[in-house]
N, C-alpha and C. Protein backbone atom coordinates (compact mmCIF):
# COMPACT_ATOMS: atom_id res chain seq x y z
N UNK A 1 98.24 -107.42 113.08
CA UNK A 1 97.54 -106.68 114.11
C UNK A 1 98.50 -105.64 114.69
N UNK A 2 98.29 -104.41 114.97
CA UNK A 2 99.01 -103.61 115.47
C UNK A 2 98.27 -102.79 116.68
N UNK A 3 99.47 -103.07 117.72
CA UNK A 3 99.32 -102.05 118.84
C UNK A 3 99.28 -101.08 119.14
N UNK A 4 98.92 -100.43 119.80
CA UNK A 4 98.98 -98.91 119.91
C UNK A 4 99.74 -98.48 121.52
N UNK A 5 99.54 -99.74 121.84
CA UNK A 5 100.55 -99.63 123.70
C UNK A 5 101.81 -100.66 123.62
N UNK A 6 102.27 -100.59 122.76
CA UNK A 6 103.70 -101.42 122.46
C UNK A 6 104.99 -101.37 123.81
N UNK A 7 105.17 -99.57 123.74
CA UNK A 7 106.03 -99.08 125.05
C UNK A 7 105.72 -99.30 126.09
N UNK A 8 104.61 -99.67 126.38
CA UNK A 8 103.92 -100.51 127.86
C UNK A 8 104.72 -102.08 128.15
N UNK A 9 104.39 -102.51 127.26
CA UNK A 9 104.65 -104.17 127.19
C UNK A 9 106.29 -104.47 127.35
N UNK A 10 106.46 -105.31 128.35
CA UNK A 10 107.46 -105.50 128.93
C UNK A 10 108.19 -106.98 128.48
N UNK A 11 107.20 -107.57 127.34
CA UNK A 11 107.62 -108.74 126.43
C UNK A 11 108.67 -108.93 125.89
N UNK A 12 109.61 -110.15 126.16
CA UNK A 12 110.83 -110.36 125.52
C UNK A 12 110.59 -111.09 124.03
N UNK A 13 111.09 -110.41 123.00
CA UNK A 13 111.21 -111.41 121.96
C UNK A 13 111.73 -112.34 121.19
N UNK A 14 111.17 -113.56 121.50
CA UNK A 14 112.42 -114.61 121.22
C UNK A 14 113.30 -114.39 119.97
N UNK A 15 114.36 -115.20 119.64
CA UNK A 15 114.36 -115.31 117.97
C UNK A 15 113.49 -115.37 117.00
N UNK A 16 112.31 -116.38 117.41
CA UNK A 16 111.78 -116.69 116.67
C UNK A 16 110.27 -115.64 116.42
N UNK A 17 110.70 -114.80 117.15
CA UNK A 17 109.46 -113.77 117.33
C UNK A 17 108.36 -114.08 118.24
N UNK A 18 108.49 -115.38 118.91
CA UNK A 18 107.35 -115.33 119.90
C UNK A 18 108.10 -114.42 121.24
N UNK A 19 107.05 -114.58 122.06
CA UNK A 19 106.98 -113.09 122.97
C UNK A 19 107.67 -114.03 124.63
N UNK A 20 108.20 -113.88 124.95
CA UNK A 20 108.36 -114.34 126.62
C UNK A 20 107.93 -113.07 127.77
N UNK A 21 106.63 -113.74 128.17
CA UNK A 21 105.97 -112.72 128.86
C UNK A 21 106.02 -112.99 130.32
N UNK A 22 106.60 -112.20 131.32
CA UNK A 22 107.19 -112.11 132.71
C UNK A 22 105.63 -112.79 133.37
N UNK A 23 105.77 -113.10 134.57
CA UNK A 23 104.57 -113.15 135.41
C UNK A 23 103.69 -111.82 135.88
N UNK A 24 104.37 -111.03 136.27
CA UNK A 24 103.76 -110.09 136.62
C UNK A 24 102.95 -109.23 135.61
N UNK A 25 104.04 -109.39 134.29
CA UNK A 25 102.82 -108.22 133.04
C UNK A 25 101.89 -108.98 132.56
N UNK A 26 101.42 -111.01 132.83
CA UNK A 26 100.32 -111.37 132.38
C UNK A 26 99.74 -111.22 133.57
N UNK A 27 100.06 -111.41 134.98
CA UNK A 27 99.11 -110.63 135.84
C UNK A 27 97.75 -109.41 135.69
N UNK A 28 98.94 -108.62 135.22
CA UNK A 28 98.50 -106.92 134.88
C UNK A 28 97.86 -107.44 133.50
N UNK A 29 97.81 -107.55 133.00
CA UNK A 29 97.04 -108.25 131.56
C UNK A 29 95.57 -108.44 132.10
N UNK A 30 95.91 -109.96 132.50
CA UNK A 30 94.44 -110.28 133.31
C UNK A 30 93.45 -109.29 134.05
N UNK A 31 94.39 -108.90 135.06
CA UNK A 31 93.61 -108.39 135.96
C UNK A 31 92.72 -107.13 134.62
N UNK A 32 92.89 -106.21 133.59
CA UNK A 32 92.60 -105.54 132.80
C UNK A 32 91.41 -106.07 132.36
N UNK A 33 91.34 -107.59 132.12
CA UNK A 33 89.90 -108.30 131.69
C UNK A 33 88.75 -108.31 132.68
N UNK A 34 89.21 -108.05 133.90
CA UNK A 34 88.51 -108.76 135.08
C UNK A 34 87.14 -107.27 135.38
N UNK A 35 87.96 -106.01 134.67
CA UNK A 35 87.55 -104.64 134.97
C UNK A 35 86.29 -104.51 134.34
N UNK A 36 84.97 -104.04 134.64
CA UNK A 36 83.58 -104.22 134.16
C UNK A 36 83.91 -103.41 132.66
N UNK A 37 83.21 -104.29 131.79
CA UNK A 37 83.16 -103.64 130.32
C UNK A 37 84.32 -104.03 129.56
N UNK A 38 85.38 -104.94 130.34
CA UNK A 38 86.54 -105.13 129.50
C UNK A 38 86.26 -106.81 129.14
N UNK A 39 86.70 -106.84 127.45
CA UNK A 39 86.40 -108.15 127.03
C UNK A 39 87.69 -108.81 126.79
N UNK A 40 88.15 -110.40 126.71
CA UNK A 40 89.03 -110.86 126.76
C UNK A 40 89.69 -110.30 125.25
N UNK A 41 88.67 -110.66 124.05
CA UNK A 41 89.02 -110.47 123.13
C UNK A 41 89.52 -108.68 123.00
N UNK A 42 89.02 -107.28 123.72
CA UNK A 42 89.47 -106.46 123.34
C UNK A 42 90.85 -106.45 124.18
N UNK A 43 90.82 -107.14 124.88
CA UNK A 43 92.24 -106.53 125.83
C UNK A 43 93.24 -107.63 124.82
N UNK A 44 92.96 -108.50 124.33
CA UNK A 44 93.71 -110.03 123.35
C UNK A 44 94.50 -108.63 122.39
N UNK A 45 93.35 -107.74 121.91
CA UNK A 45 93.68 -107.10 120.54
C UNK A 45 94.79 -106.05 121.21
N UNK A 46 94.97 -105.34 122.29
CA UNK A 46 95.70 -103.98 122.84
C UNK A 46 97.20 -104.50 122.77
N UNK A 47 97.30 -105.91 123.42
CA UNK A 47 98.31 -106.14 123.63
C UNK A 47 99.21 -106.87 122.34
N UNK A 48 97.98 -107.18 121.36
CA UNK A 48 98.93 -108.18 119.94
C UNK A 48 98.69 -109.52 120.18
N UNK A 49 98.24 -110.09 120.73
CA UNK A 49 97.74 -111.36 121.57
C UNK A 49 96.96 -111.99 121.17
N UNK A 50 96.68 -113.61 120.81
CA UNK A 50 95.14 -113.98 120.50
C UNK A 50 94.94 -114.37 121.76
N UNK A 51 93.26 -113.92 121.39
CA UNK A 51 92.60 -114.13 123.03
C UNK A 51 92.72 -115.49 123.97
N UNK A 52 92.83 -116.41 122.78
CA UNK A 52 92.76 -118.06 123.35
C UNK A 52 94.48 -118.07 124.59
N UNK A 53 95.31 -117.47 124.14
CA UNK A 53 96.35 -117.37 125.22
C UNK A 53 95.96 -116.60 126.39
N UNK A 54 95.16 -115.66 126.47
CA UNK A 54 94.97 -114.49 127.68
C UNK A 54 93.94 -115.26 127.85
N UNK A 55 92.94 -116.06 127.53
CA UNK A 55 92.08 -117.08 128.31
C UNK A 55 92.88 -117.99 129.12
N UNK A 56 93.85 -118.53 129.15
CA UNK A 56 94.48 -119.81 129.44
C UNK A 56 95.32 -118.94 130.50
N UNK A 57 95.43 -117.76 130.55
CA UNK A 57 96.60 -116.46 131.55
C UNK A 57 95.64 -116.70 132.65
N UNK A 58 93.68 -116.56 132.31
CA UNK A 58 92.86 -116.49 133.24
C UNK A 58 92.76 -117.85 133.91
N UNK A 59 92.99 -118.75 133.44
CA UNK A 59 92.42 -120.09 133.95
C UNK A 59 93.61 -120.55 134.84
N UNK A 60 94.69 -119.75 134.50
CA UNK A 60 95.93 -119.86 135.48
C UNK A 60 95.78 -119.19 136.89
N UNK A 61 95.24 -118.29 136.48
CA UNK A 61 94.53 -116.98 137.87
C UNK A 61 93.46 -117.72 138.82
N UNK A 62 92.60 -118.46 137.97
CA UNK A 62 91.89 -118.78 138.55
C UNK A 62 91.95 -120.31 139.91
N UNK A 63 92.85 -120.96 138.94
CA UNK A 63 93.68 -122.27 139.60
C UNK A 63 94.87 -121.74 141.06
N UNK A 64 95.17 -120.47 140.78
CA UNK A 64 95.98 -119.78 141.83
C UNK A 64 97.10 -119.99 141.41
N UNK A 65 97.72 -120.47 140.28
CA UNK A 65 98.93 -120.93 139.34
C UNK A 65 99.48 -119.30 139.23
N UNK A 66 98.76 -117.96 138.92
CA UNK A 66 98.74 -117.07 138.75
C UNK A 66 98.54 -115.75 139.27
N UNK A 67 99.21 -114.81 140.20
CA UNK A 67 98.54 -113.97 141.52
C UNK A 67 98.36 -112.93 140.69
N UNK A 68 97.29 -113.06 141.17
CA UNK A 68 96.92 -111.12 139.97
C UNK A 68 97.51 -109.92 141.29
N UNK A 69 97.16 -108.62 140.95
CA UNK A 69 97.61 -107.59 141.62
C UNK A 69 96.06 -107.08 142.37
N UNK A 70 96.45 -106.14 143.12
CA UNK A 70 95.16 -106.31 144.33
C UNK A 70 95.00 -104.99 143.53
N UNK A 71 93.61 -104.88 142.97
CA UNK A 71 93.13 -103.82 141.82
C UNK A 71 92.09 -103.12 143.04
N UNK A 72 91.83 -103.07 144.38
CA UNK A 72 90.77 -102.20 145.17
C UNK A 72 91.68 -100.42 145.07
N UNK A 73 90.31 -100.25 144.28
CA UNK A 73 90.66 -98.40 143.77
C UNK A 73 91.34 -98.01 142.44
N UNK A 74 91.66 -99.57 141.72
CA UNK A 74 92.17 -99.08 140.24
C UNK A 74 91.23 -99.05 138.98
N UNK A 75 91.96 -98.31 138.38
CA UNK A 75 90.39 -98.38 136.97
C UNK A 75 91.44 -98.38 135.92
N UNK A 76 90.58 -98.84 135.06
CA UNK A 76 91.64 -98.80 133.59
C UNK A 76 91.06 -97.89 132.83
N UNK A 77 91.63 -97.25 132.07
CA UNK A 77 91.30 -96.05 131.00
C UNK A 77 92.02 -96.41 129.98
N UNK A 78 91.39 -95.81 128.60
CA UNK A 78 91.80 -96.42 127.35
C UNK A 78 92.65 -94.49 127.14
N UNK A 79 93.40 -94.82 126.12
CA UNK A 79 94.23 -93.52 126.16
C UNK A 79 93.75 -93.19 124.72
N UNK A 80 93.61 -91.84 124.87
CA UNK A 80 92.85 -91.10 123.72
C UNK A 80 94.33 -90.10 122.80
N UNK A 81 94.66 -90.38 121.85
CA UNK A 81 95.70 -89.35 121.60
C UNK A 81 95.16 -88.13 120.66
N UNK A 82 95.25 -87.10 120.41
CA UNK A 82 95.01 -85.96 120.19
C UNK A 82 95.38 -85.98 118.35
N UNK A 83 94.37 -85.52 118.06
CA UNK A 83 95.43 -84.75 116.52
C UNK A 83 95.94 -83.60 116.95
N UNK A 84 97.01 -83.69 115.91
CA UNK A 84 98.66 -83.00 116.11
C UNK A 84 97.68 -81.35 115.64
N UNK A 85 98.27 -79.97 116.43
CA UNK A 85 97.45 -79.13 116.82
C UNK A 85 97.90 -78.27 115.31
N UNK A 86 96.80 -77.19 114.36
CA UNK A 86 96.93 -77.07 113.26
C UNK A 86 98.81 -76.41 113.00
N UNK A 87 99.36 -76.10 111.91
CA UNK A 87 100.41 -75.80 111.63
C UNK A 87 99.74 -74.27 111.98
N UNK A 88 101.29 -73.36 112.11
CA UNK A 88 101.24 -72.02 112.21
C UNK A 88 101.77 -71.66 111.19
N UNK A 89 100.66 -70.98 110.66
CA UNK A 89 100.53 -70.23 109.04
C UNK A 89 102.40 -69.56 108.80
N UNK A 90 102.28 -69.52 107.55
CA UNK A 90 104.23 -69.31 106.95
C UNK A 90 103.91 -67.64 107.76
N UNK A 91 105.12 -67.39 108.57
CA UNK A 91 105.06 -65.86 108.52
C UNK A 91 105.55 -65.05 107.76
N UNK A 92 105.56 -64.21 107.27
CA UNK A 92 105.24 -62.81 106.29
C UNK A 92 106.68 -62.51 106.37
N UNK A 93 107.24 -62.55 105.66
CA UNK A 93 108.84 -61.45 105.69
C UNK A 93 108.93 -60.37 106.59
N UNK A 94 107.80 -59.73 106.76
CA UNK A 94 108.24 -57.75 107.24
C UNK A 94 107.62 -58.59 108.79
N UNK A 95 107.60 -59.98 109.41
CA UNK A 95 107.63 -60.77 110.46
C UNK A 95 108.82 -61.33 111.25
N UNK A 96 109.87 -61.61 109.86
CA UNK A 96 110.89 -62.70 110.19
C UNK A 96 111.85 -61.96 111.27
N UNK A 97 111.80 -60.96 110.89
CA UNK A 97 112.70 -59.93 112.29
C UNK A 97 114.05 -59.59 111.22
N UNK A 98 114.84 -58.67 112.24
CA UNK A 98 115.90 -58.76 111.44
C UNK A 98 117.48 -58.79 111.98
N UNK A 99 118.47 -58.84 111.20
CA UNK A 99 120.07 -58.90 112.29
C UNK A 99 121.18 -57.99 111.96
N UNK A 100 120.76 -57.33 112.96
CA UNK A 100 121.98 -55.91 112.88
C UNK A 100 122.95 -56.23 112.93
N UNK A 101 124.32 -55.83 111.96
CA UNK A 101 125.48 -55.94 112.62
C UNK A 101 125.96 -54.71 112.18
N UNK A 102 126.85 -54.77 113.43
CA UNK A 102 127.80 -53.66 113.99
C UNK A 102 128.97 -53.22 113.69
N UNK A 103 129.44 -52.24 113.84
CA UNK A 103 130.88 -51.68 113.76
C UNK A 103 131.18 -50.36 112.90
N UNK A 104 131.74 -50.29 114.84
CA UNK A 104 131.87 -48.71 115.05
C UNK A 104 130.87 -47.38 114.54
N UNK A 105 130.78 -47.11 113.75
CA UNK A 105 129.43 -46.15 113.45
C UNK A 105 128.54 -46.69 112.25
N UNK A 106 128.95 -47.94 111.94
CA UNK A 106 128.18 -48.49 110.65
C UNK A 106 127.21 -49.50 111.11
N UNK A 107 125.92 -49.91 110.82
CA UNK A 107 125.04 -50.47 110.97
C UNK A 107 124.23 -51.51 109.64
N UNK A 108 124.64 -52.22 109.75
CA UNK A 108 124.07 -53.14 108.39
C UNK A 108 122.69 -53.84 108.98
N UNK A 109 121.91 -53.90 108.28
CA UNK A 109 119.92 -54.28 108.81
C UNK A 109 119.83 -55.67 107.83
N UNK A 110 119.90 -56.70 108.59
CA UNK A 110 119.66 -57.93 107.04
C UNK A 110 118.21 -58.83 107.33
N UNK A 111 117.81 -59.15 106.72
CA UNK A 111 116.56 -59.73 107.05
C UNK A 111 117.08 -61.41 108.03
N UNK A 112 116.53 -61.76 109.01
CA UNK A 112 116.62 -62.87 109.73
C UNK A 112 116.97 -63.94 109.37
N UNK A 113 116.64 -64.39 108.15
CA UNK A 113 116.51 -65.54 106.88
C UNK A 113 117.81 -65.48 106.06
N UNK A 114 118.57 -64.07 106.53
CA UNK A 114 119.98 -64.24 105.37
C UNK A 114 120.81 -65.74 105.71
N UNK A 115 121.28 -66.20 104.82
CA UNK A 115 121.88 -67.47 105.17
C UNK A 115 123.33 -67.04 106.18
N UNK A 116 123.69 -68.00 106.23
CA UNK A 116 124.90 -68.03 107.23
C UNK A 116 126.41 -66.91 106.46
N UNK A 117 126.23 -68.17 105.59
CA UNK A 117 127.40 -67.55 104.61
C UNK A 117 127.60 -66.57 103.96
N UNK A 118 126.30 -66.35 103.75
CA UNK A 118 126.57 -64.35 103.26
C UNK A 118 126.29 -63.41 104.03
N UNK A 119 126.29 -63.95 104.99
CA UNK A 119 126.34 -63.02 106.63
C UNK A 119 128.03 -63.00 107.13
N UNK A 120 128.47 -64.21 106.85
CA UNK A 120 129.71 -63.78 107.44
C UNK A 120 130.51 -63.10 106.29
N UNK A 121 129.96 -62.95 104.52
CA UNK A 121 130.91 -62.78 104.02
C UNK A 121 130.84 -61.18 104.00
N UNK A 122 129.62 -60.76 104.44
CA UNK A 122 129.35 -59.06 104.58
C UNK A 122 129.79 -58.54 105.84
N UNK A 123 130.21 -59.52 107.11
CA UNK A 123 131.14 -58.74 108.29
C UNK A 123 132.27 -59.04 107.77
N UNK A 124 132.81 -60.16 106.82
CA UNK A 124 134.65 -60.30 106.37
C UNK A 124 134.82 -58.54 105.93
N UNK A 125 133.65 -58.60 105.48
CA UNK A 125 133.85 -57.46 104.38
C UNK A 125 134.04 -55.72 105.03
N UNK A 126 133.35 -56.04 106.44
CA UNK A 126 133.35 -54.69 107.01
C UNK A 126 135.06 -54.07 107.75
């Protein structure tokens, strides 16, 4: 199963790969289920979680074993990420610009793209 809010999650991972999860981020967990339209099982899936543990987070909440966070005025939103915006077409040579160099009354015009090294070997040269 893979996450998509990984950098959120504040989960320590044991050796053995299980997760040691603070009080406060199964708080914030829970309280996420409690929000109208949110299901145990989709919030189980966001975090990497089977739901049967974030049920047992709730039954802790509910016993008072567990203090959720005081959610009056919060909403949860699911985060939408964008496709990456189109590439900008190759530009045209008589585009790339170009790099003058100098000295004294001589003027050399090279296209932008000349490499390094045969740029410096045409000022050795001047």
């Amino acid at each position: 199963m893979e996450t998509m809010n990984e950098f959120l999650v504040d989960a320590v991972r044991a050796p053995r790969g299980q997760r040691r999860w603070p009080d406060g981020l199964k708080a914030r967990i829970v309280a996420e289920t409690l929000v109208d339209g949110a299901t145990v099982k989709g919030v189980a899936e966001r975090y990497d979680m089977v739901p049967s543990h974030l049920s047992d987070w709730r039954r802790m909440a509910r016993e008072g074993k567990l203090i959720l966070p005081n959610l009056d005025g919060v909403s949860f939103v699911p985060v939408a990420i964008e496709e990456p915006a189109a590439m900008l077409p190759d530009v045209v040579e008589a585009e790339v610009g170009v790099i003058d160099l100098l000295k004294g009354d001589i003027t050399i015009r090279l296209a932008a793209d000349t490499s390094a090294v045969r740029i410096a070997e045409i000022a050795a040269a001047l």
